[in-house]
Protein backbone atom coordinates (compact mmCIF):
# COMPACT_ATOMS: atom_id res chain seq x y z
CA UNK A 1 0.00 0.00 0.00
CA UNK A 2 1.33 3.45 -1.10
CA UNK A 3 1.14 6.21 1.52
CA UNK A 4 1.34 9.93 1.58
CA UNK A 5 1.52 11.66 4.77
CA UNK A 6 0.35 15.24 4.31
CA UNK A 7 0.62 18.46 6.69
CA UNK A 8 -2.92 19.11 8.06
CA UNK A 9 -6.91 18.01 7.06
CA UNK A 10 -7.25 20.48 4.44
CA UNK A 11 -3.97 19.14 2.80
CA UNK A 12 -5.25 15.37 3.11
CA UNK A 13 -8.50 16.74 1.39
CA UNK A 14 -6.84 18.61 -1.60
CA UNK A 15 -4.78 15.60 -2.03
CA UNK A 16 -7.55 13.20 -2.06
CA UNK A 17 -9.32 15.82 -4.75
CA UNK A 18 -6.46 15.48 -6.66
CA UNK A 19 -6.42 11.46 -6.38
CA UNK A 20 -10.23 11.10 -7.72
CA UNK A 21 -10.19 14.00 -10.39
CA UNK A 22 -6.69 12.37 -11.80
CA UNK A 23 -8.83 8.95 -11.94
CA UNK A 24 -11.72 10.73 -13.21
CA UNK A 25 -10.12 11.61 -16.05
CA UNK A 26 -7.85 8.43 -16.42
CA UNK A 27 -11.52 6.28 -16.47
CA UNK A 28 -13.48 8.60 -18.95
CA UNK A 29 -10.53 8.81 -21.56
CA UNK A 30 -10.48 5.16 -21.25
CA UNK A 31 -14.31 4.27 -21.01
CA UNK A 32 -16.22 7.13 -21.34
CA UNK A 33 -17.69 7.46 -17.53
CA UNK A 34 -16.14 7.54 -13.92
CA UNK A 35 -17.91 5.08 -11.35
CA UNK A 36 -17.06 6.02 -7.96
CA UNK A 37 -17.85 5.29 -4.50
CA UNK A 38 -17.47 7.49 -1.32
CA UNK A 39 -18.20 6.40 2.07
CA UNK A 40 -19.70 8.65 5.08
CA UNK A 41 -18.51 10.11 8.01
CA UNK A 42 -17.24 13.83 8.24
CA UNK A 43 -13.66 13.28 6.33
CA UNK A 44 -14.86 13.01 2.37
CA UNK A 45 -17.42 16.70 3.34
CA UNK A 46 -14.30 18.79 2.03
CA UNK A 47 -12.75 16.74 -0.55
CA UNK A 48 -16.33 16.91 -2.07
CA UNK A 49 -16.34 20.26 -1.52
CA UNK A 50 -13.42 20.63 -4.03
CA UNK A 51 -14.25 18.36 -6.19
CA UNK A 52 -17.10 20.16 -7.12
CA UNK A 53 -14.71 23.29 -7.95
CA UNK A 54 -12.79 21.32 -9.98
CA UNK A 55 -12.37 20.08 -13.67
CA UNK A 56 -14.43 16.95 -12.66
CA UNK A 57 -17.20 15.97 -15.28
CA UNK A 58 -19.82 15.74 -12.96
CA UNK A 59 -22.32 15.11 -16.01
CA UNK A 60 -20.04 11.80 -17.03
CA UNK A 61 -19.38 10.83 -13.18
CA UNK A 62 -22.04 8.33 -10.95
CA UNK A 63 -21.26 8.69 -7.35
CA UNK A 64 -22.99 5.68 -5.15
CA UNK A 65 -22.46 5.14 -1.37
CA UNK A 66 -20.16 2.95 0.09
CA UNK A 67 -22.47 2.89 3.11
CA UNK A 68 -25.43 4.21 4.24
CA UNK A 69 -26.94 4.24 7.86
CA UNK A 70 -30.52 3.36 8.06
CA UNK A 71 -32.24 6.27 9.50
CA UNK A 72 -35.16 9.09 7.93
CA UNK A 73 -34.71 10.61 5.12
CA UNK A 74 -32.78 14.26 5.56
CA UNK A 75 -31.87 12.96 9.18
CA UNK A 76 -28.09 14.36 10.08
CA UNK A 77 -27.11 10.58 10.61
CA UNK A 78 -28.00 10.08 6.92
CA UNK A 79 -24.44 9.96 4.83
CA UNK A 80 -26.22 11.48 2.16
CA UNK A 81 -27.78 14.46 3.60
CA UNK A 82 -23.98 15.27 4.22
CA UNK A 83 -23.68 14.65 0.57
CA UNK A 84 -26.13 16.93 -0.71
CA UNK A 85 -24.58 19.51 1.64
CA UNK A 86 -21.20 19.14 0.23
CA UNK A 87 -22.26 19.32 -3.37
CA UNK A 88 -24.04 21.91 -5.49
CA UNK A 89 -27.50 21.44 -7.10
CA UNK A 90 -25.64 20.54 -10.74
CA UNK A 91 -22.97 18.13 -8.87
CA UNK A 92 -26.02 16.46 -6.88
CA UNK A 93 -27.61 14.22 -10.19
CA UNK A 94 -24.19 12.25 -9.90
CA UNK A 95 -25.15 10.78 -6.67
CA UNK A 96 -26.90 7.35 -6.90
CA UNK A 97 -27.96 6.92 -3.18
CA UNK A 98 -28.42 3.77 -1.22
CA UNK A 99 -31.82 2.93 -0.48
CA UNK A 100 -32.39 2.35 2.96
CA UNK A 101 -35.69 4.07 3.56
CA UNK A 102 -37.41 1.13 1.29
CA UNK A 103 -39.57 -1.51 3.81
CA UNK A 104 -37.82 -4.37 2.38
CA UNK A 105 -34.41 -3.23 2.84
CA UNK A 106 -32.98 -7.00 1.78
CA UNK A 107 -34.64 -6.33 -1.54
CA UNK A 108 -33.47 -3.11 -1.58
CA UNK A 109 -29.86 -4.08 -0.80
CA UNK A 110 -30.17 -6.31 -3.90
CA UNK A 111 -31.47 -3.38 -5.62
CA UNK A 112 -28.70 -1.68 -5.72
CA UNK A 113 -25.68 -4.40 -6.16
CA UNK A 114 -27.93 -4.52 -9.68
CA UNK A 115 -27.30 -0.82 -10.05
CA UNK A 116 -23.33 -1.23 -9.35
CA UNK A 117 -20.93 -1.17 -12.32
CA UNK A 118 -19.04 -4.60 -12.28
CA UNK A 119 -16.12 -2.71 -11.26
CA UNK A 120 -16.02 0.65 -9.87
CA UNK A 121 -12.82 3.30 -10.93
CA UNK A 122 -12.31 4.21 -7.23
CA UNK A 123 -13.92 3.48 -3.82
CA UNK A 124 -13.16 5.98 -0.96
CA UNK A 125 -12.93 4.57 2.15
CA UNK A 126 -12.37 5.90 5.31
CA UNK A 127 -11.51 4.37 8.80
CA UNK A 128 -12.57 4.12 12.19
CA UNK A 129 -10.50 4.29 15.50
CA UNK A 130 -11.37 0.50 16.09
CA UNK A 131 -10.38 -0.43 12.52
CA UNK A 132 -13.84 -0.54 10.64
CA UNK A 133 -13.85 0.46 7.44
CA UNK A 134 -17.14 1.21 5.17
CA UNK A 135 -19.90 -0.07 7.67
CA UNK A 136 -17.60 -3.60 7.88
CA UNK A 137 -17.87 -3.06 11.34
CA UNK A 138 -15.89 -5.63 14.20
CA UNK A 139 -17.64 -8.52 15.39
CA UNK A 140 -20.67 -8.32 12.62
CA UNK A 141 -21.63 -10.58 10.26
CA UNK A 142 -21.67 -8.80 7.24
CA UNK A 143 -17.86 -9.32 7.68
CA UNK A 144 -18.18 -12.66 6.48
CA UNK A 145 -20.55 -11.94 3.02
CA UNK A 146 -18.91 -13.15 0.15
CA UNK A 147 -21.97 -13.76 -2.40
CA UNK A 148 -23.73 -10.35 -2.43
CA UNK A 149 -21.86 -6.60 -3.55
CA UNK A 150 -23.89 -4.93 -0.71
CA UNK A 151 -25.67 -5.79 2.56
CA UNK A 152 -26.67 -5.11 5.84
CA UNK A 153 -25.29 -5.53 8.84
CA UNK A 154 -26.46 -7.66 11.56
CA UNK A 155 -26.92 -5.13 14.31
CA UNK A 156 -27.14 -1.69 15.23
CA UNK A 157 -23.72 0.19 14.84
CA UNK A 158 -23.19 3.25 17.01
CA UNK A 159 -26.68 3.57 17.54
CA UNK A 160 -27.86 2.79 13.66
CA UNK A 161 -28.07 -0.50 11.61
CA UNK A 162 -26.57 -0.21 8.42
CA UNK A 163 -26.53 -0.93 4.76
CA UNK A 164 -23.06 -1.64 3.25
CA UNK A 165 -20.70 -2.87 0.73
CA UNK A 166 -19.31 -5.93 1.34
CA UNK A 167 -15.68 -7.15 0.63
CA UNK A 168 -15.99 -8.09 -3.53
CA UNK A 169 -16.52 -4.94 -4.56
CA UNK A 170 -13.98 -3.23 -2.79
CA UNK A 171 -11.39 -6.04 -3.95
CA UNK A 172 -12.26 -6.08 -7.28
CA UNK A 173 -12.26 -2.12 -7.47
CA UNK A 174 -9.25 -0.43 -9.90
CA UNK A 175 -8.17 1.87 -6.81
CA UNK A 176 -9.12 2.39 -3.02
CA UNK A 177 -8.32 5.43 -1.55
CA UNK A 178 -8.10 5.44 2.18
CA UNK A 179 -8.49 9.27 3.23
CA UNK A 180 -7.59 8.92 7.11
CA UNK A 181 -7.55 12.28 9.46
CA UNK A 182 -7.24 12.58 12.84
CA UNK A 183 -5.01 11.70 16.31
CA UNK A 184 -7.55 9.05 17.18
CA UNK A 185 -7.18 7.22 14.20
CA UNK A 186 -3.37 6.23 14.65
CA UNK A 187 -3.58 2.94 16.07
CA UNK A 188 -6.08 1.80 13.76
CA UNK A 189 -3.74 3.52 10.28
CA UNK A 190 -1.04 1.50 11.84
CA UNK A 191 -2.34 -1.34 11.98
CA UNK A 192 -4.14 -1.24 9.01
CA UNK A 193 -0.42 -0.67 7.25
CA UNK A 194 1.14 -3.34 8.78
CA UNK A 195 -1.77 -6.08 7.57
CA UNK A 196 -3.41 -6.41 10.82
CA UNK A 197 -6.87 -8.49 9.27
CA UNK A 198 -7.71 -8.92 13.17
CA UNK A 199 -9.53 -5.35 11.66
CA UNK A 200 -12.05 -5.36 8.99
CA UNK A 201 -9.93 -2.62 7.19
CA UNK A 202 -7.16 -4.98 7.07
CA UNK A 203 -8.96 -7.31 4.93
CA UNK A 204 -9.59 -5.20 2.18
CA UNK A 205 -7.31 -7.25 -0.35
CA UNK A 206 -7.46 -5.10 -3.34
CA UNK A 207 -3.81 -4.45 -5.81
CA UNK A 208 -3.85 -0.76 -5.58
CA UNK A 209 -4.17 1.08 -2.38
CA UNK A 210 -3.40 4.44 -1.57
CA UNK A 211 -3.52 6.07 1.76
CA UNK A 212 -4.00 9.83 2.58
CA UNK A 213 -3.22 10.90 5.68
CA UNK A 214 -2.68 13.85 8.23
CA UNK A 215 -0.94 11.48 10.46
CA UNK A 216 3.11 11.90 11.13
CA UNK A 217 4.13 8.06 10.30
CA UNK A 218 7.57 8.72 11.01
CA UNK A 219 7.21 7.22 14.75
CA UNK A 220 5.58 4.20 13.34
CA UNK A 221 7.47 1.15 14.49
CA UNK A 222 9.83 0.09 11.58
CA UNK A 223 7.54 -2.90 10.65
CA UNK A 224 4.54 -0.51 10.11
CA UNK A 225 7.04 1.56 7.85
CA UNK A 226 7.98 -1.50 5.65
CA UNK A 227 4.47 -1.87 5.08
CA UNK A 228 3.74 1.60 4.30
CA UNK A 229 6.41 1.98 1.48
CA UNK A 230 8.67 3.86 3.61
């Protein structure tokens, strides 16, 4: 996994920008649209932000949810209410939104893995202090899904349930971009560089991974720097 260790949050975010918009372009010279993924949680708000400031074709770009907690539609818990915030009105037809205020949300769930390009340009994922990444959350069983692109988890998850997706899709993705900010996250980052799979973030087996971070890794023990490139 590549790694790029940046000065502060805004730097991480401009970076990150810079990531997807170079892949943007890469995917629509190459086949015409850009099929990306972005997970929730208050790090991708700016990058977005930028993004929509930028040479991105929005009107060539489809921009579905890595994860989605289940919750009311325009609730603040909702990933994509923080979406629409982050995006103007001529960004916001890009997004193709989970749909987890359906009343069959397993039919839903299947739903949308029909809606999912067979292999997405870039997934954004992000990563939580106890090593969950998308809603692959410890000790649930949607860990262990293997024969469905998205699905829900088991349980509740800091108060929500959640629909996610699942391990194939992020493996069989053409980059993931980990965009990790934040003091509370470096356990988790280091573990997740040296191959720790004890977290779910460490299983994400996919060939090119690039990390974004605010983080100093220069105190990471030398094993953790092998496995970061440096």
């Amino acid at each position: 996994m590549v790694t790029k260790s940046v000065a502060d949050p805004e730097a991480a975010a401009q970076e990150a920008a810079r990531i997807i918009e170079e892949a943007s372009a890469a995917a629509i010279r190459e086949r015409g649209r850009f099929n990306m993924a972005v997970s929730g949680g208050k790090t991708p708000w700016r990058t977005l932000e930028i993004l929509a400031d930028s040479s991105l074709s929005w009107s060539r770009t489809s921009l579905f949810q890595v994860d989605e907690r289940i919750a009311p539609t325009g609730s603040p818990e909702r990933n994509l209410t923080h979406l629409v915030l982050s995006l103007p009105l001529v960004c916001q037809a890009a997004i193709r939104p989970m749909p987890v205020g359906a009343d069959d949300l397993y039919t839903a769930a299947a739903g949308y893995e029909y809606s999912l390009p067979d292999r997405f340009d870039l997934i954004h994922l992000g990563l939580g202090p106890d090593g969950h990444t998308a809603s692959l959350v410890p000790g649930d069983g949607v860990l262990e899904v293997s024969d469905r692109a998205v699905a829900l988890t088991d349980g509740e998850y800091q108060g929500t349930r959640r629909m996610t997706l699942t391990y194939p899709p992020l493996n069989r993705a053409r980059k993931i971009l980990f965009l990790v900010t934040g003091e509370e996250k470096r356990d988790a980052l280091s573990r997740l560089l040296a191959g720790d799979r004890t977290i779910p973030a460490g299983r994400v087996e996919n060939p090119d991974m690039l990390t974004v971070t605010d983080l100093d890794l220069t105190d990471l023990d030398p094993a953790d720097a092998d496995a970061a490139g440096g």
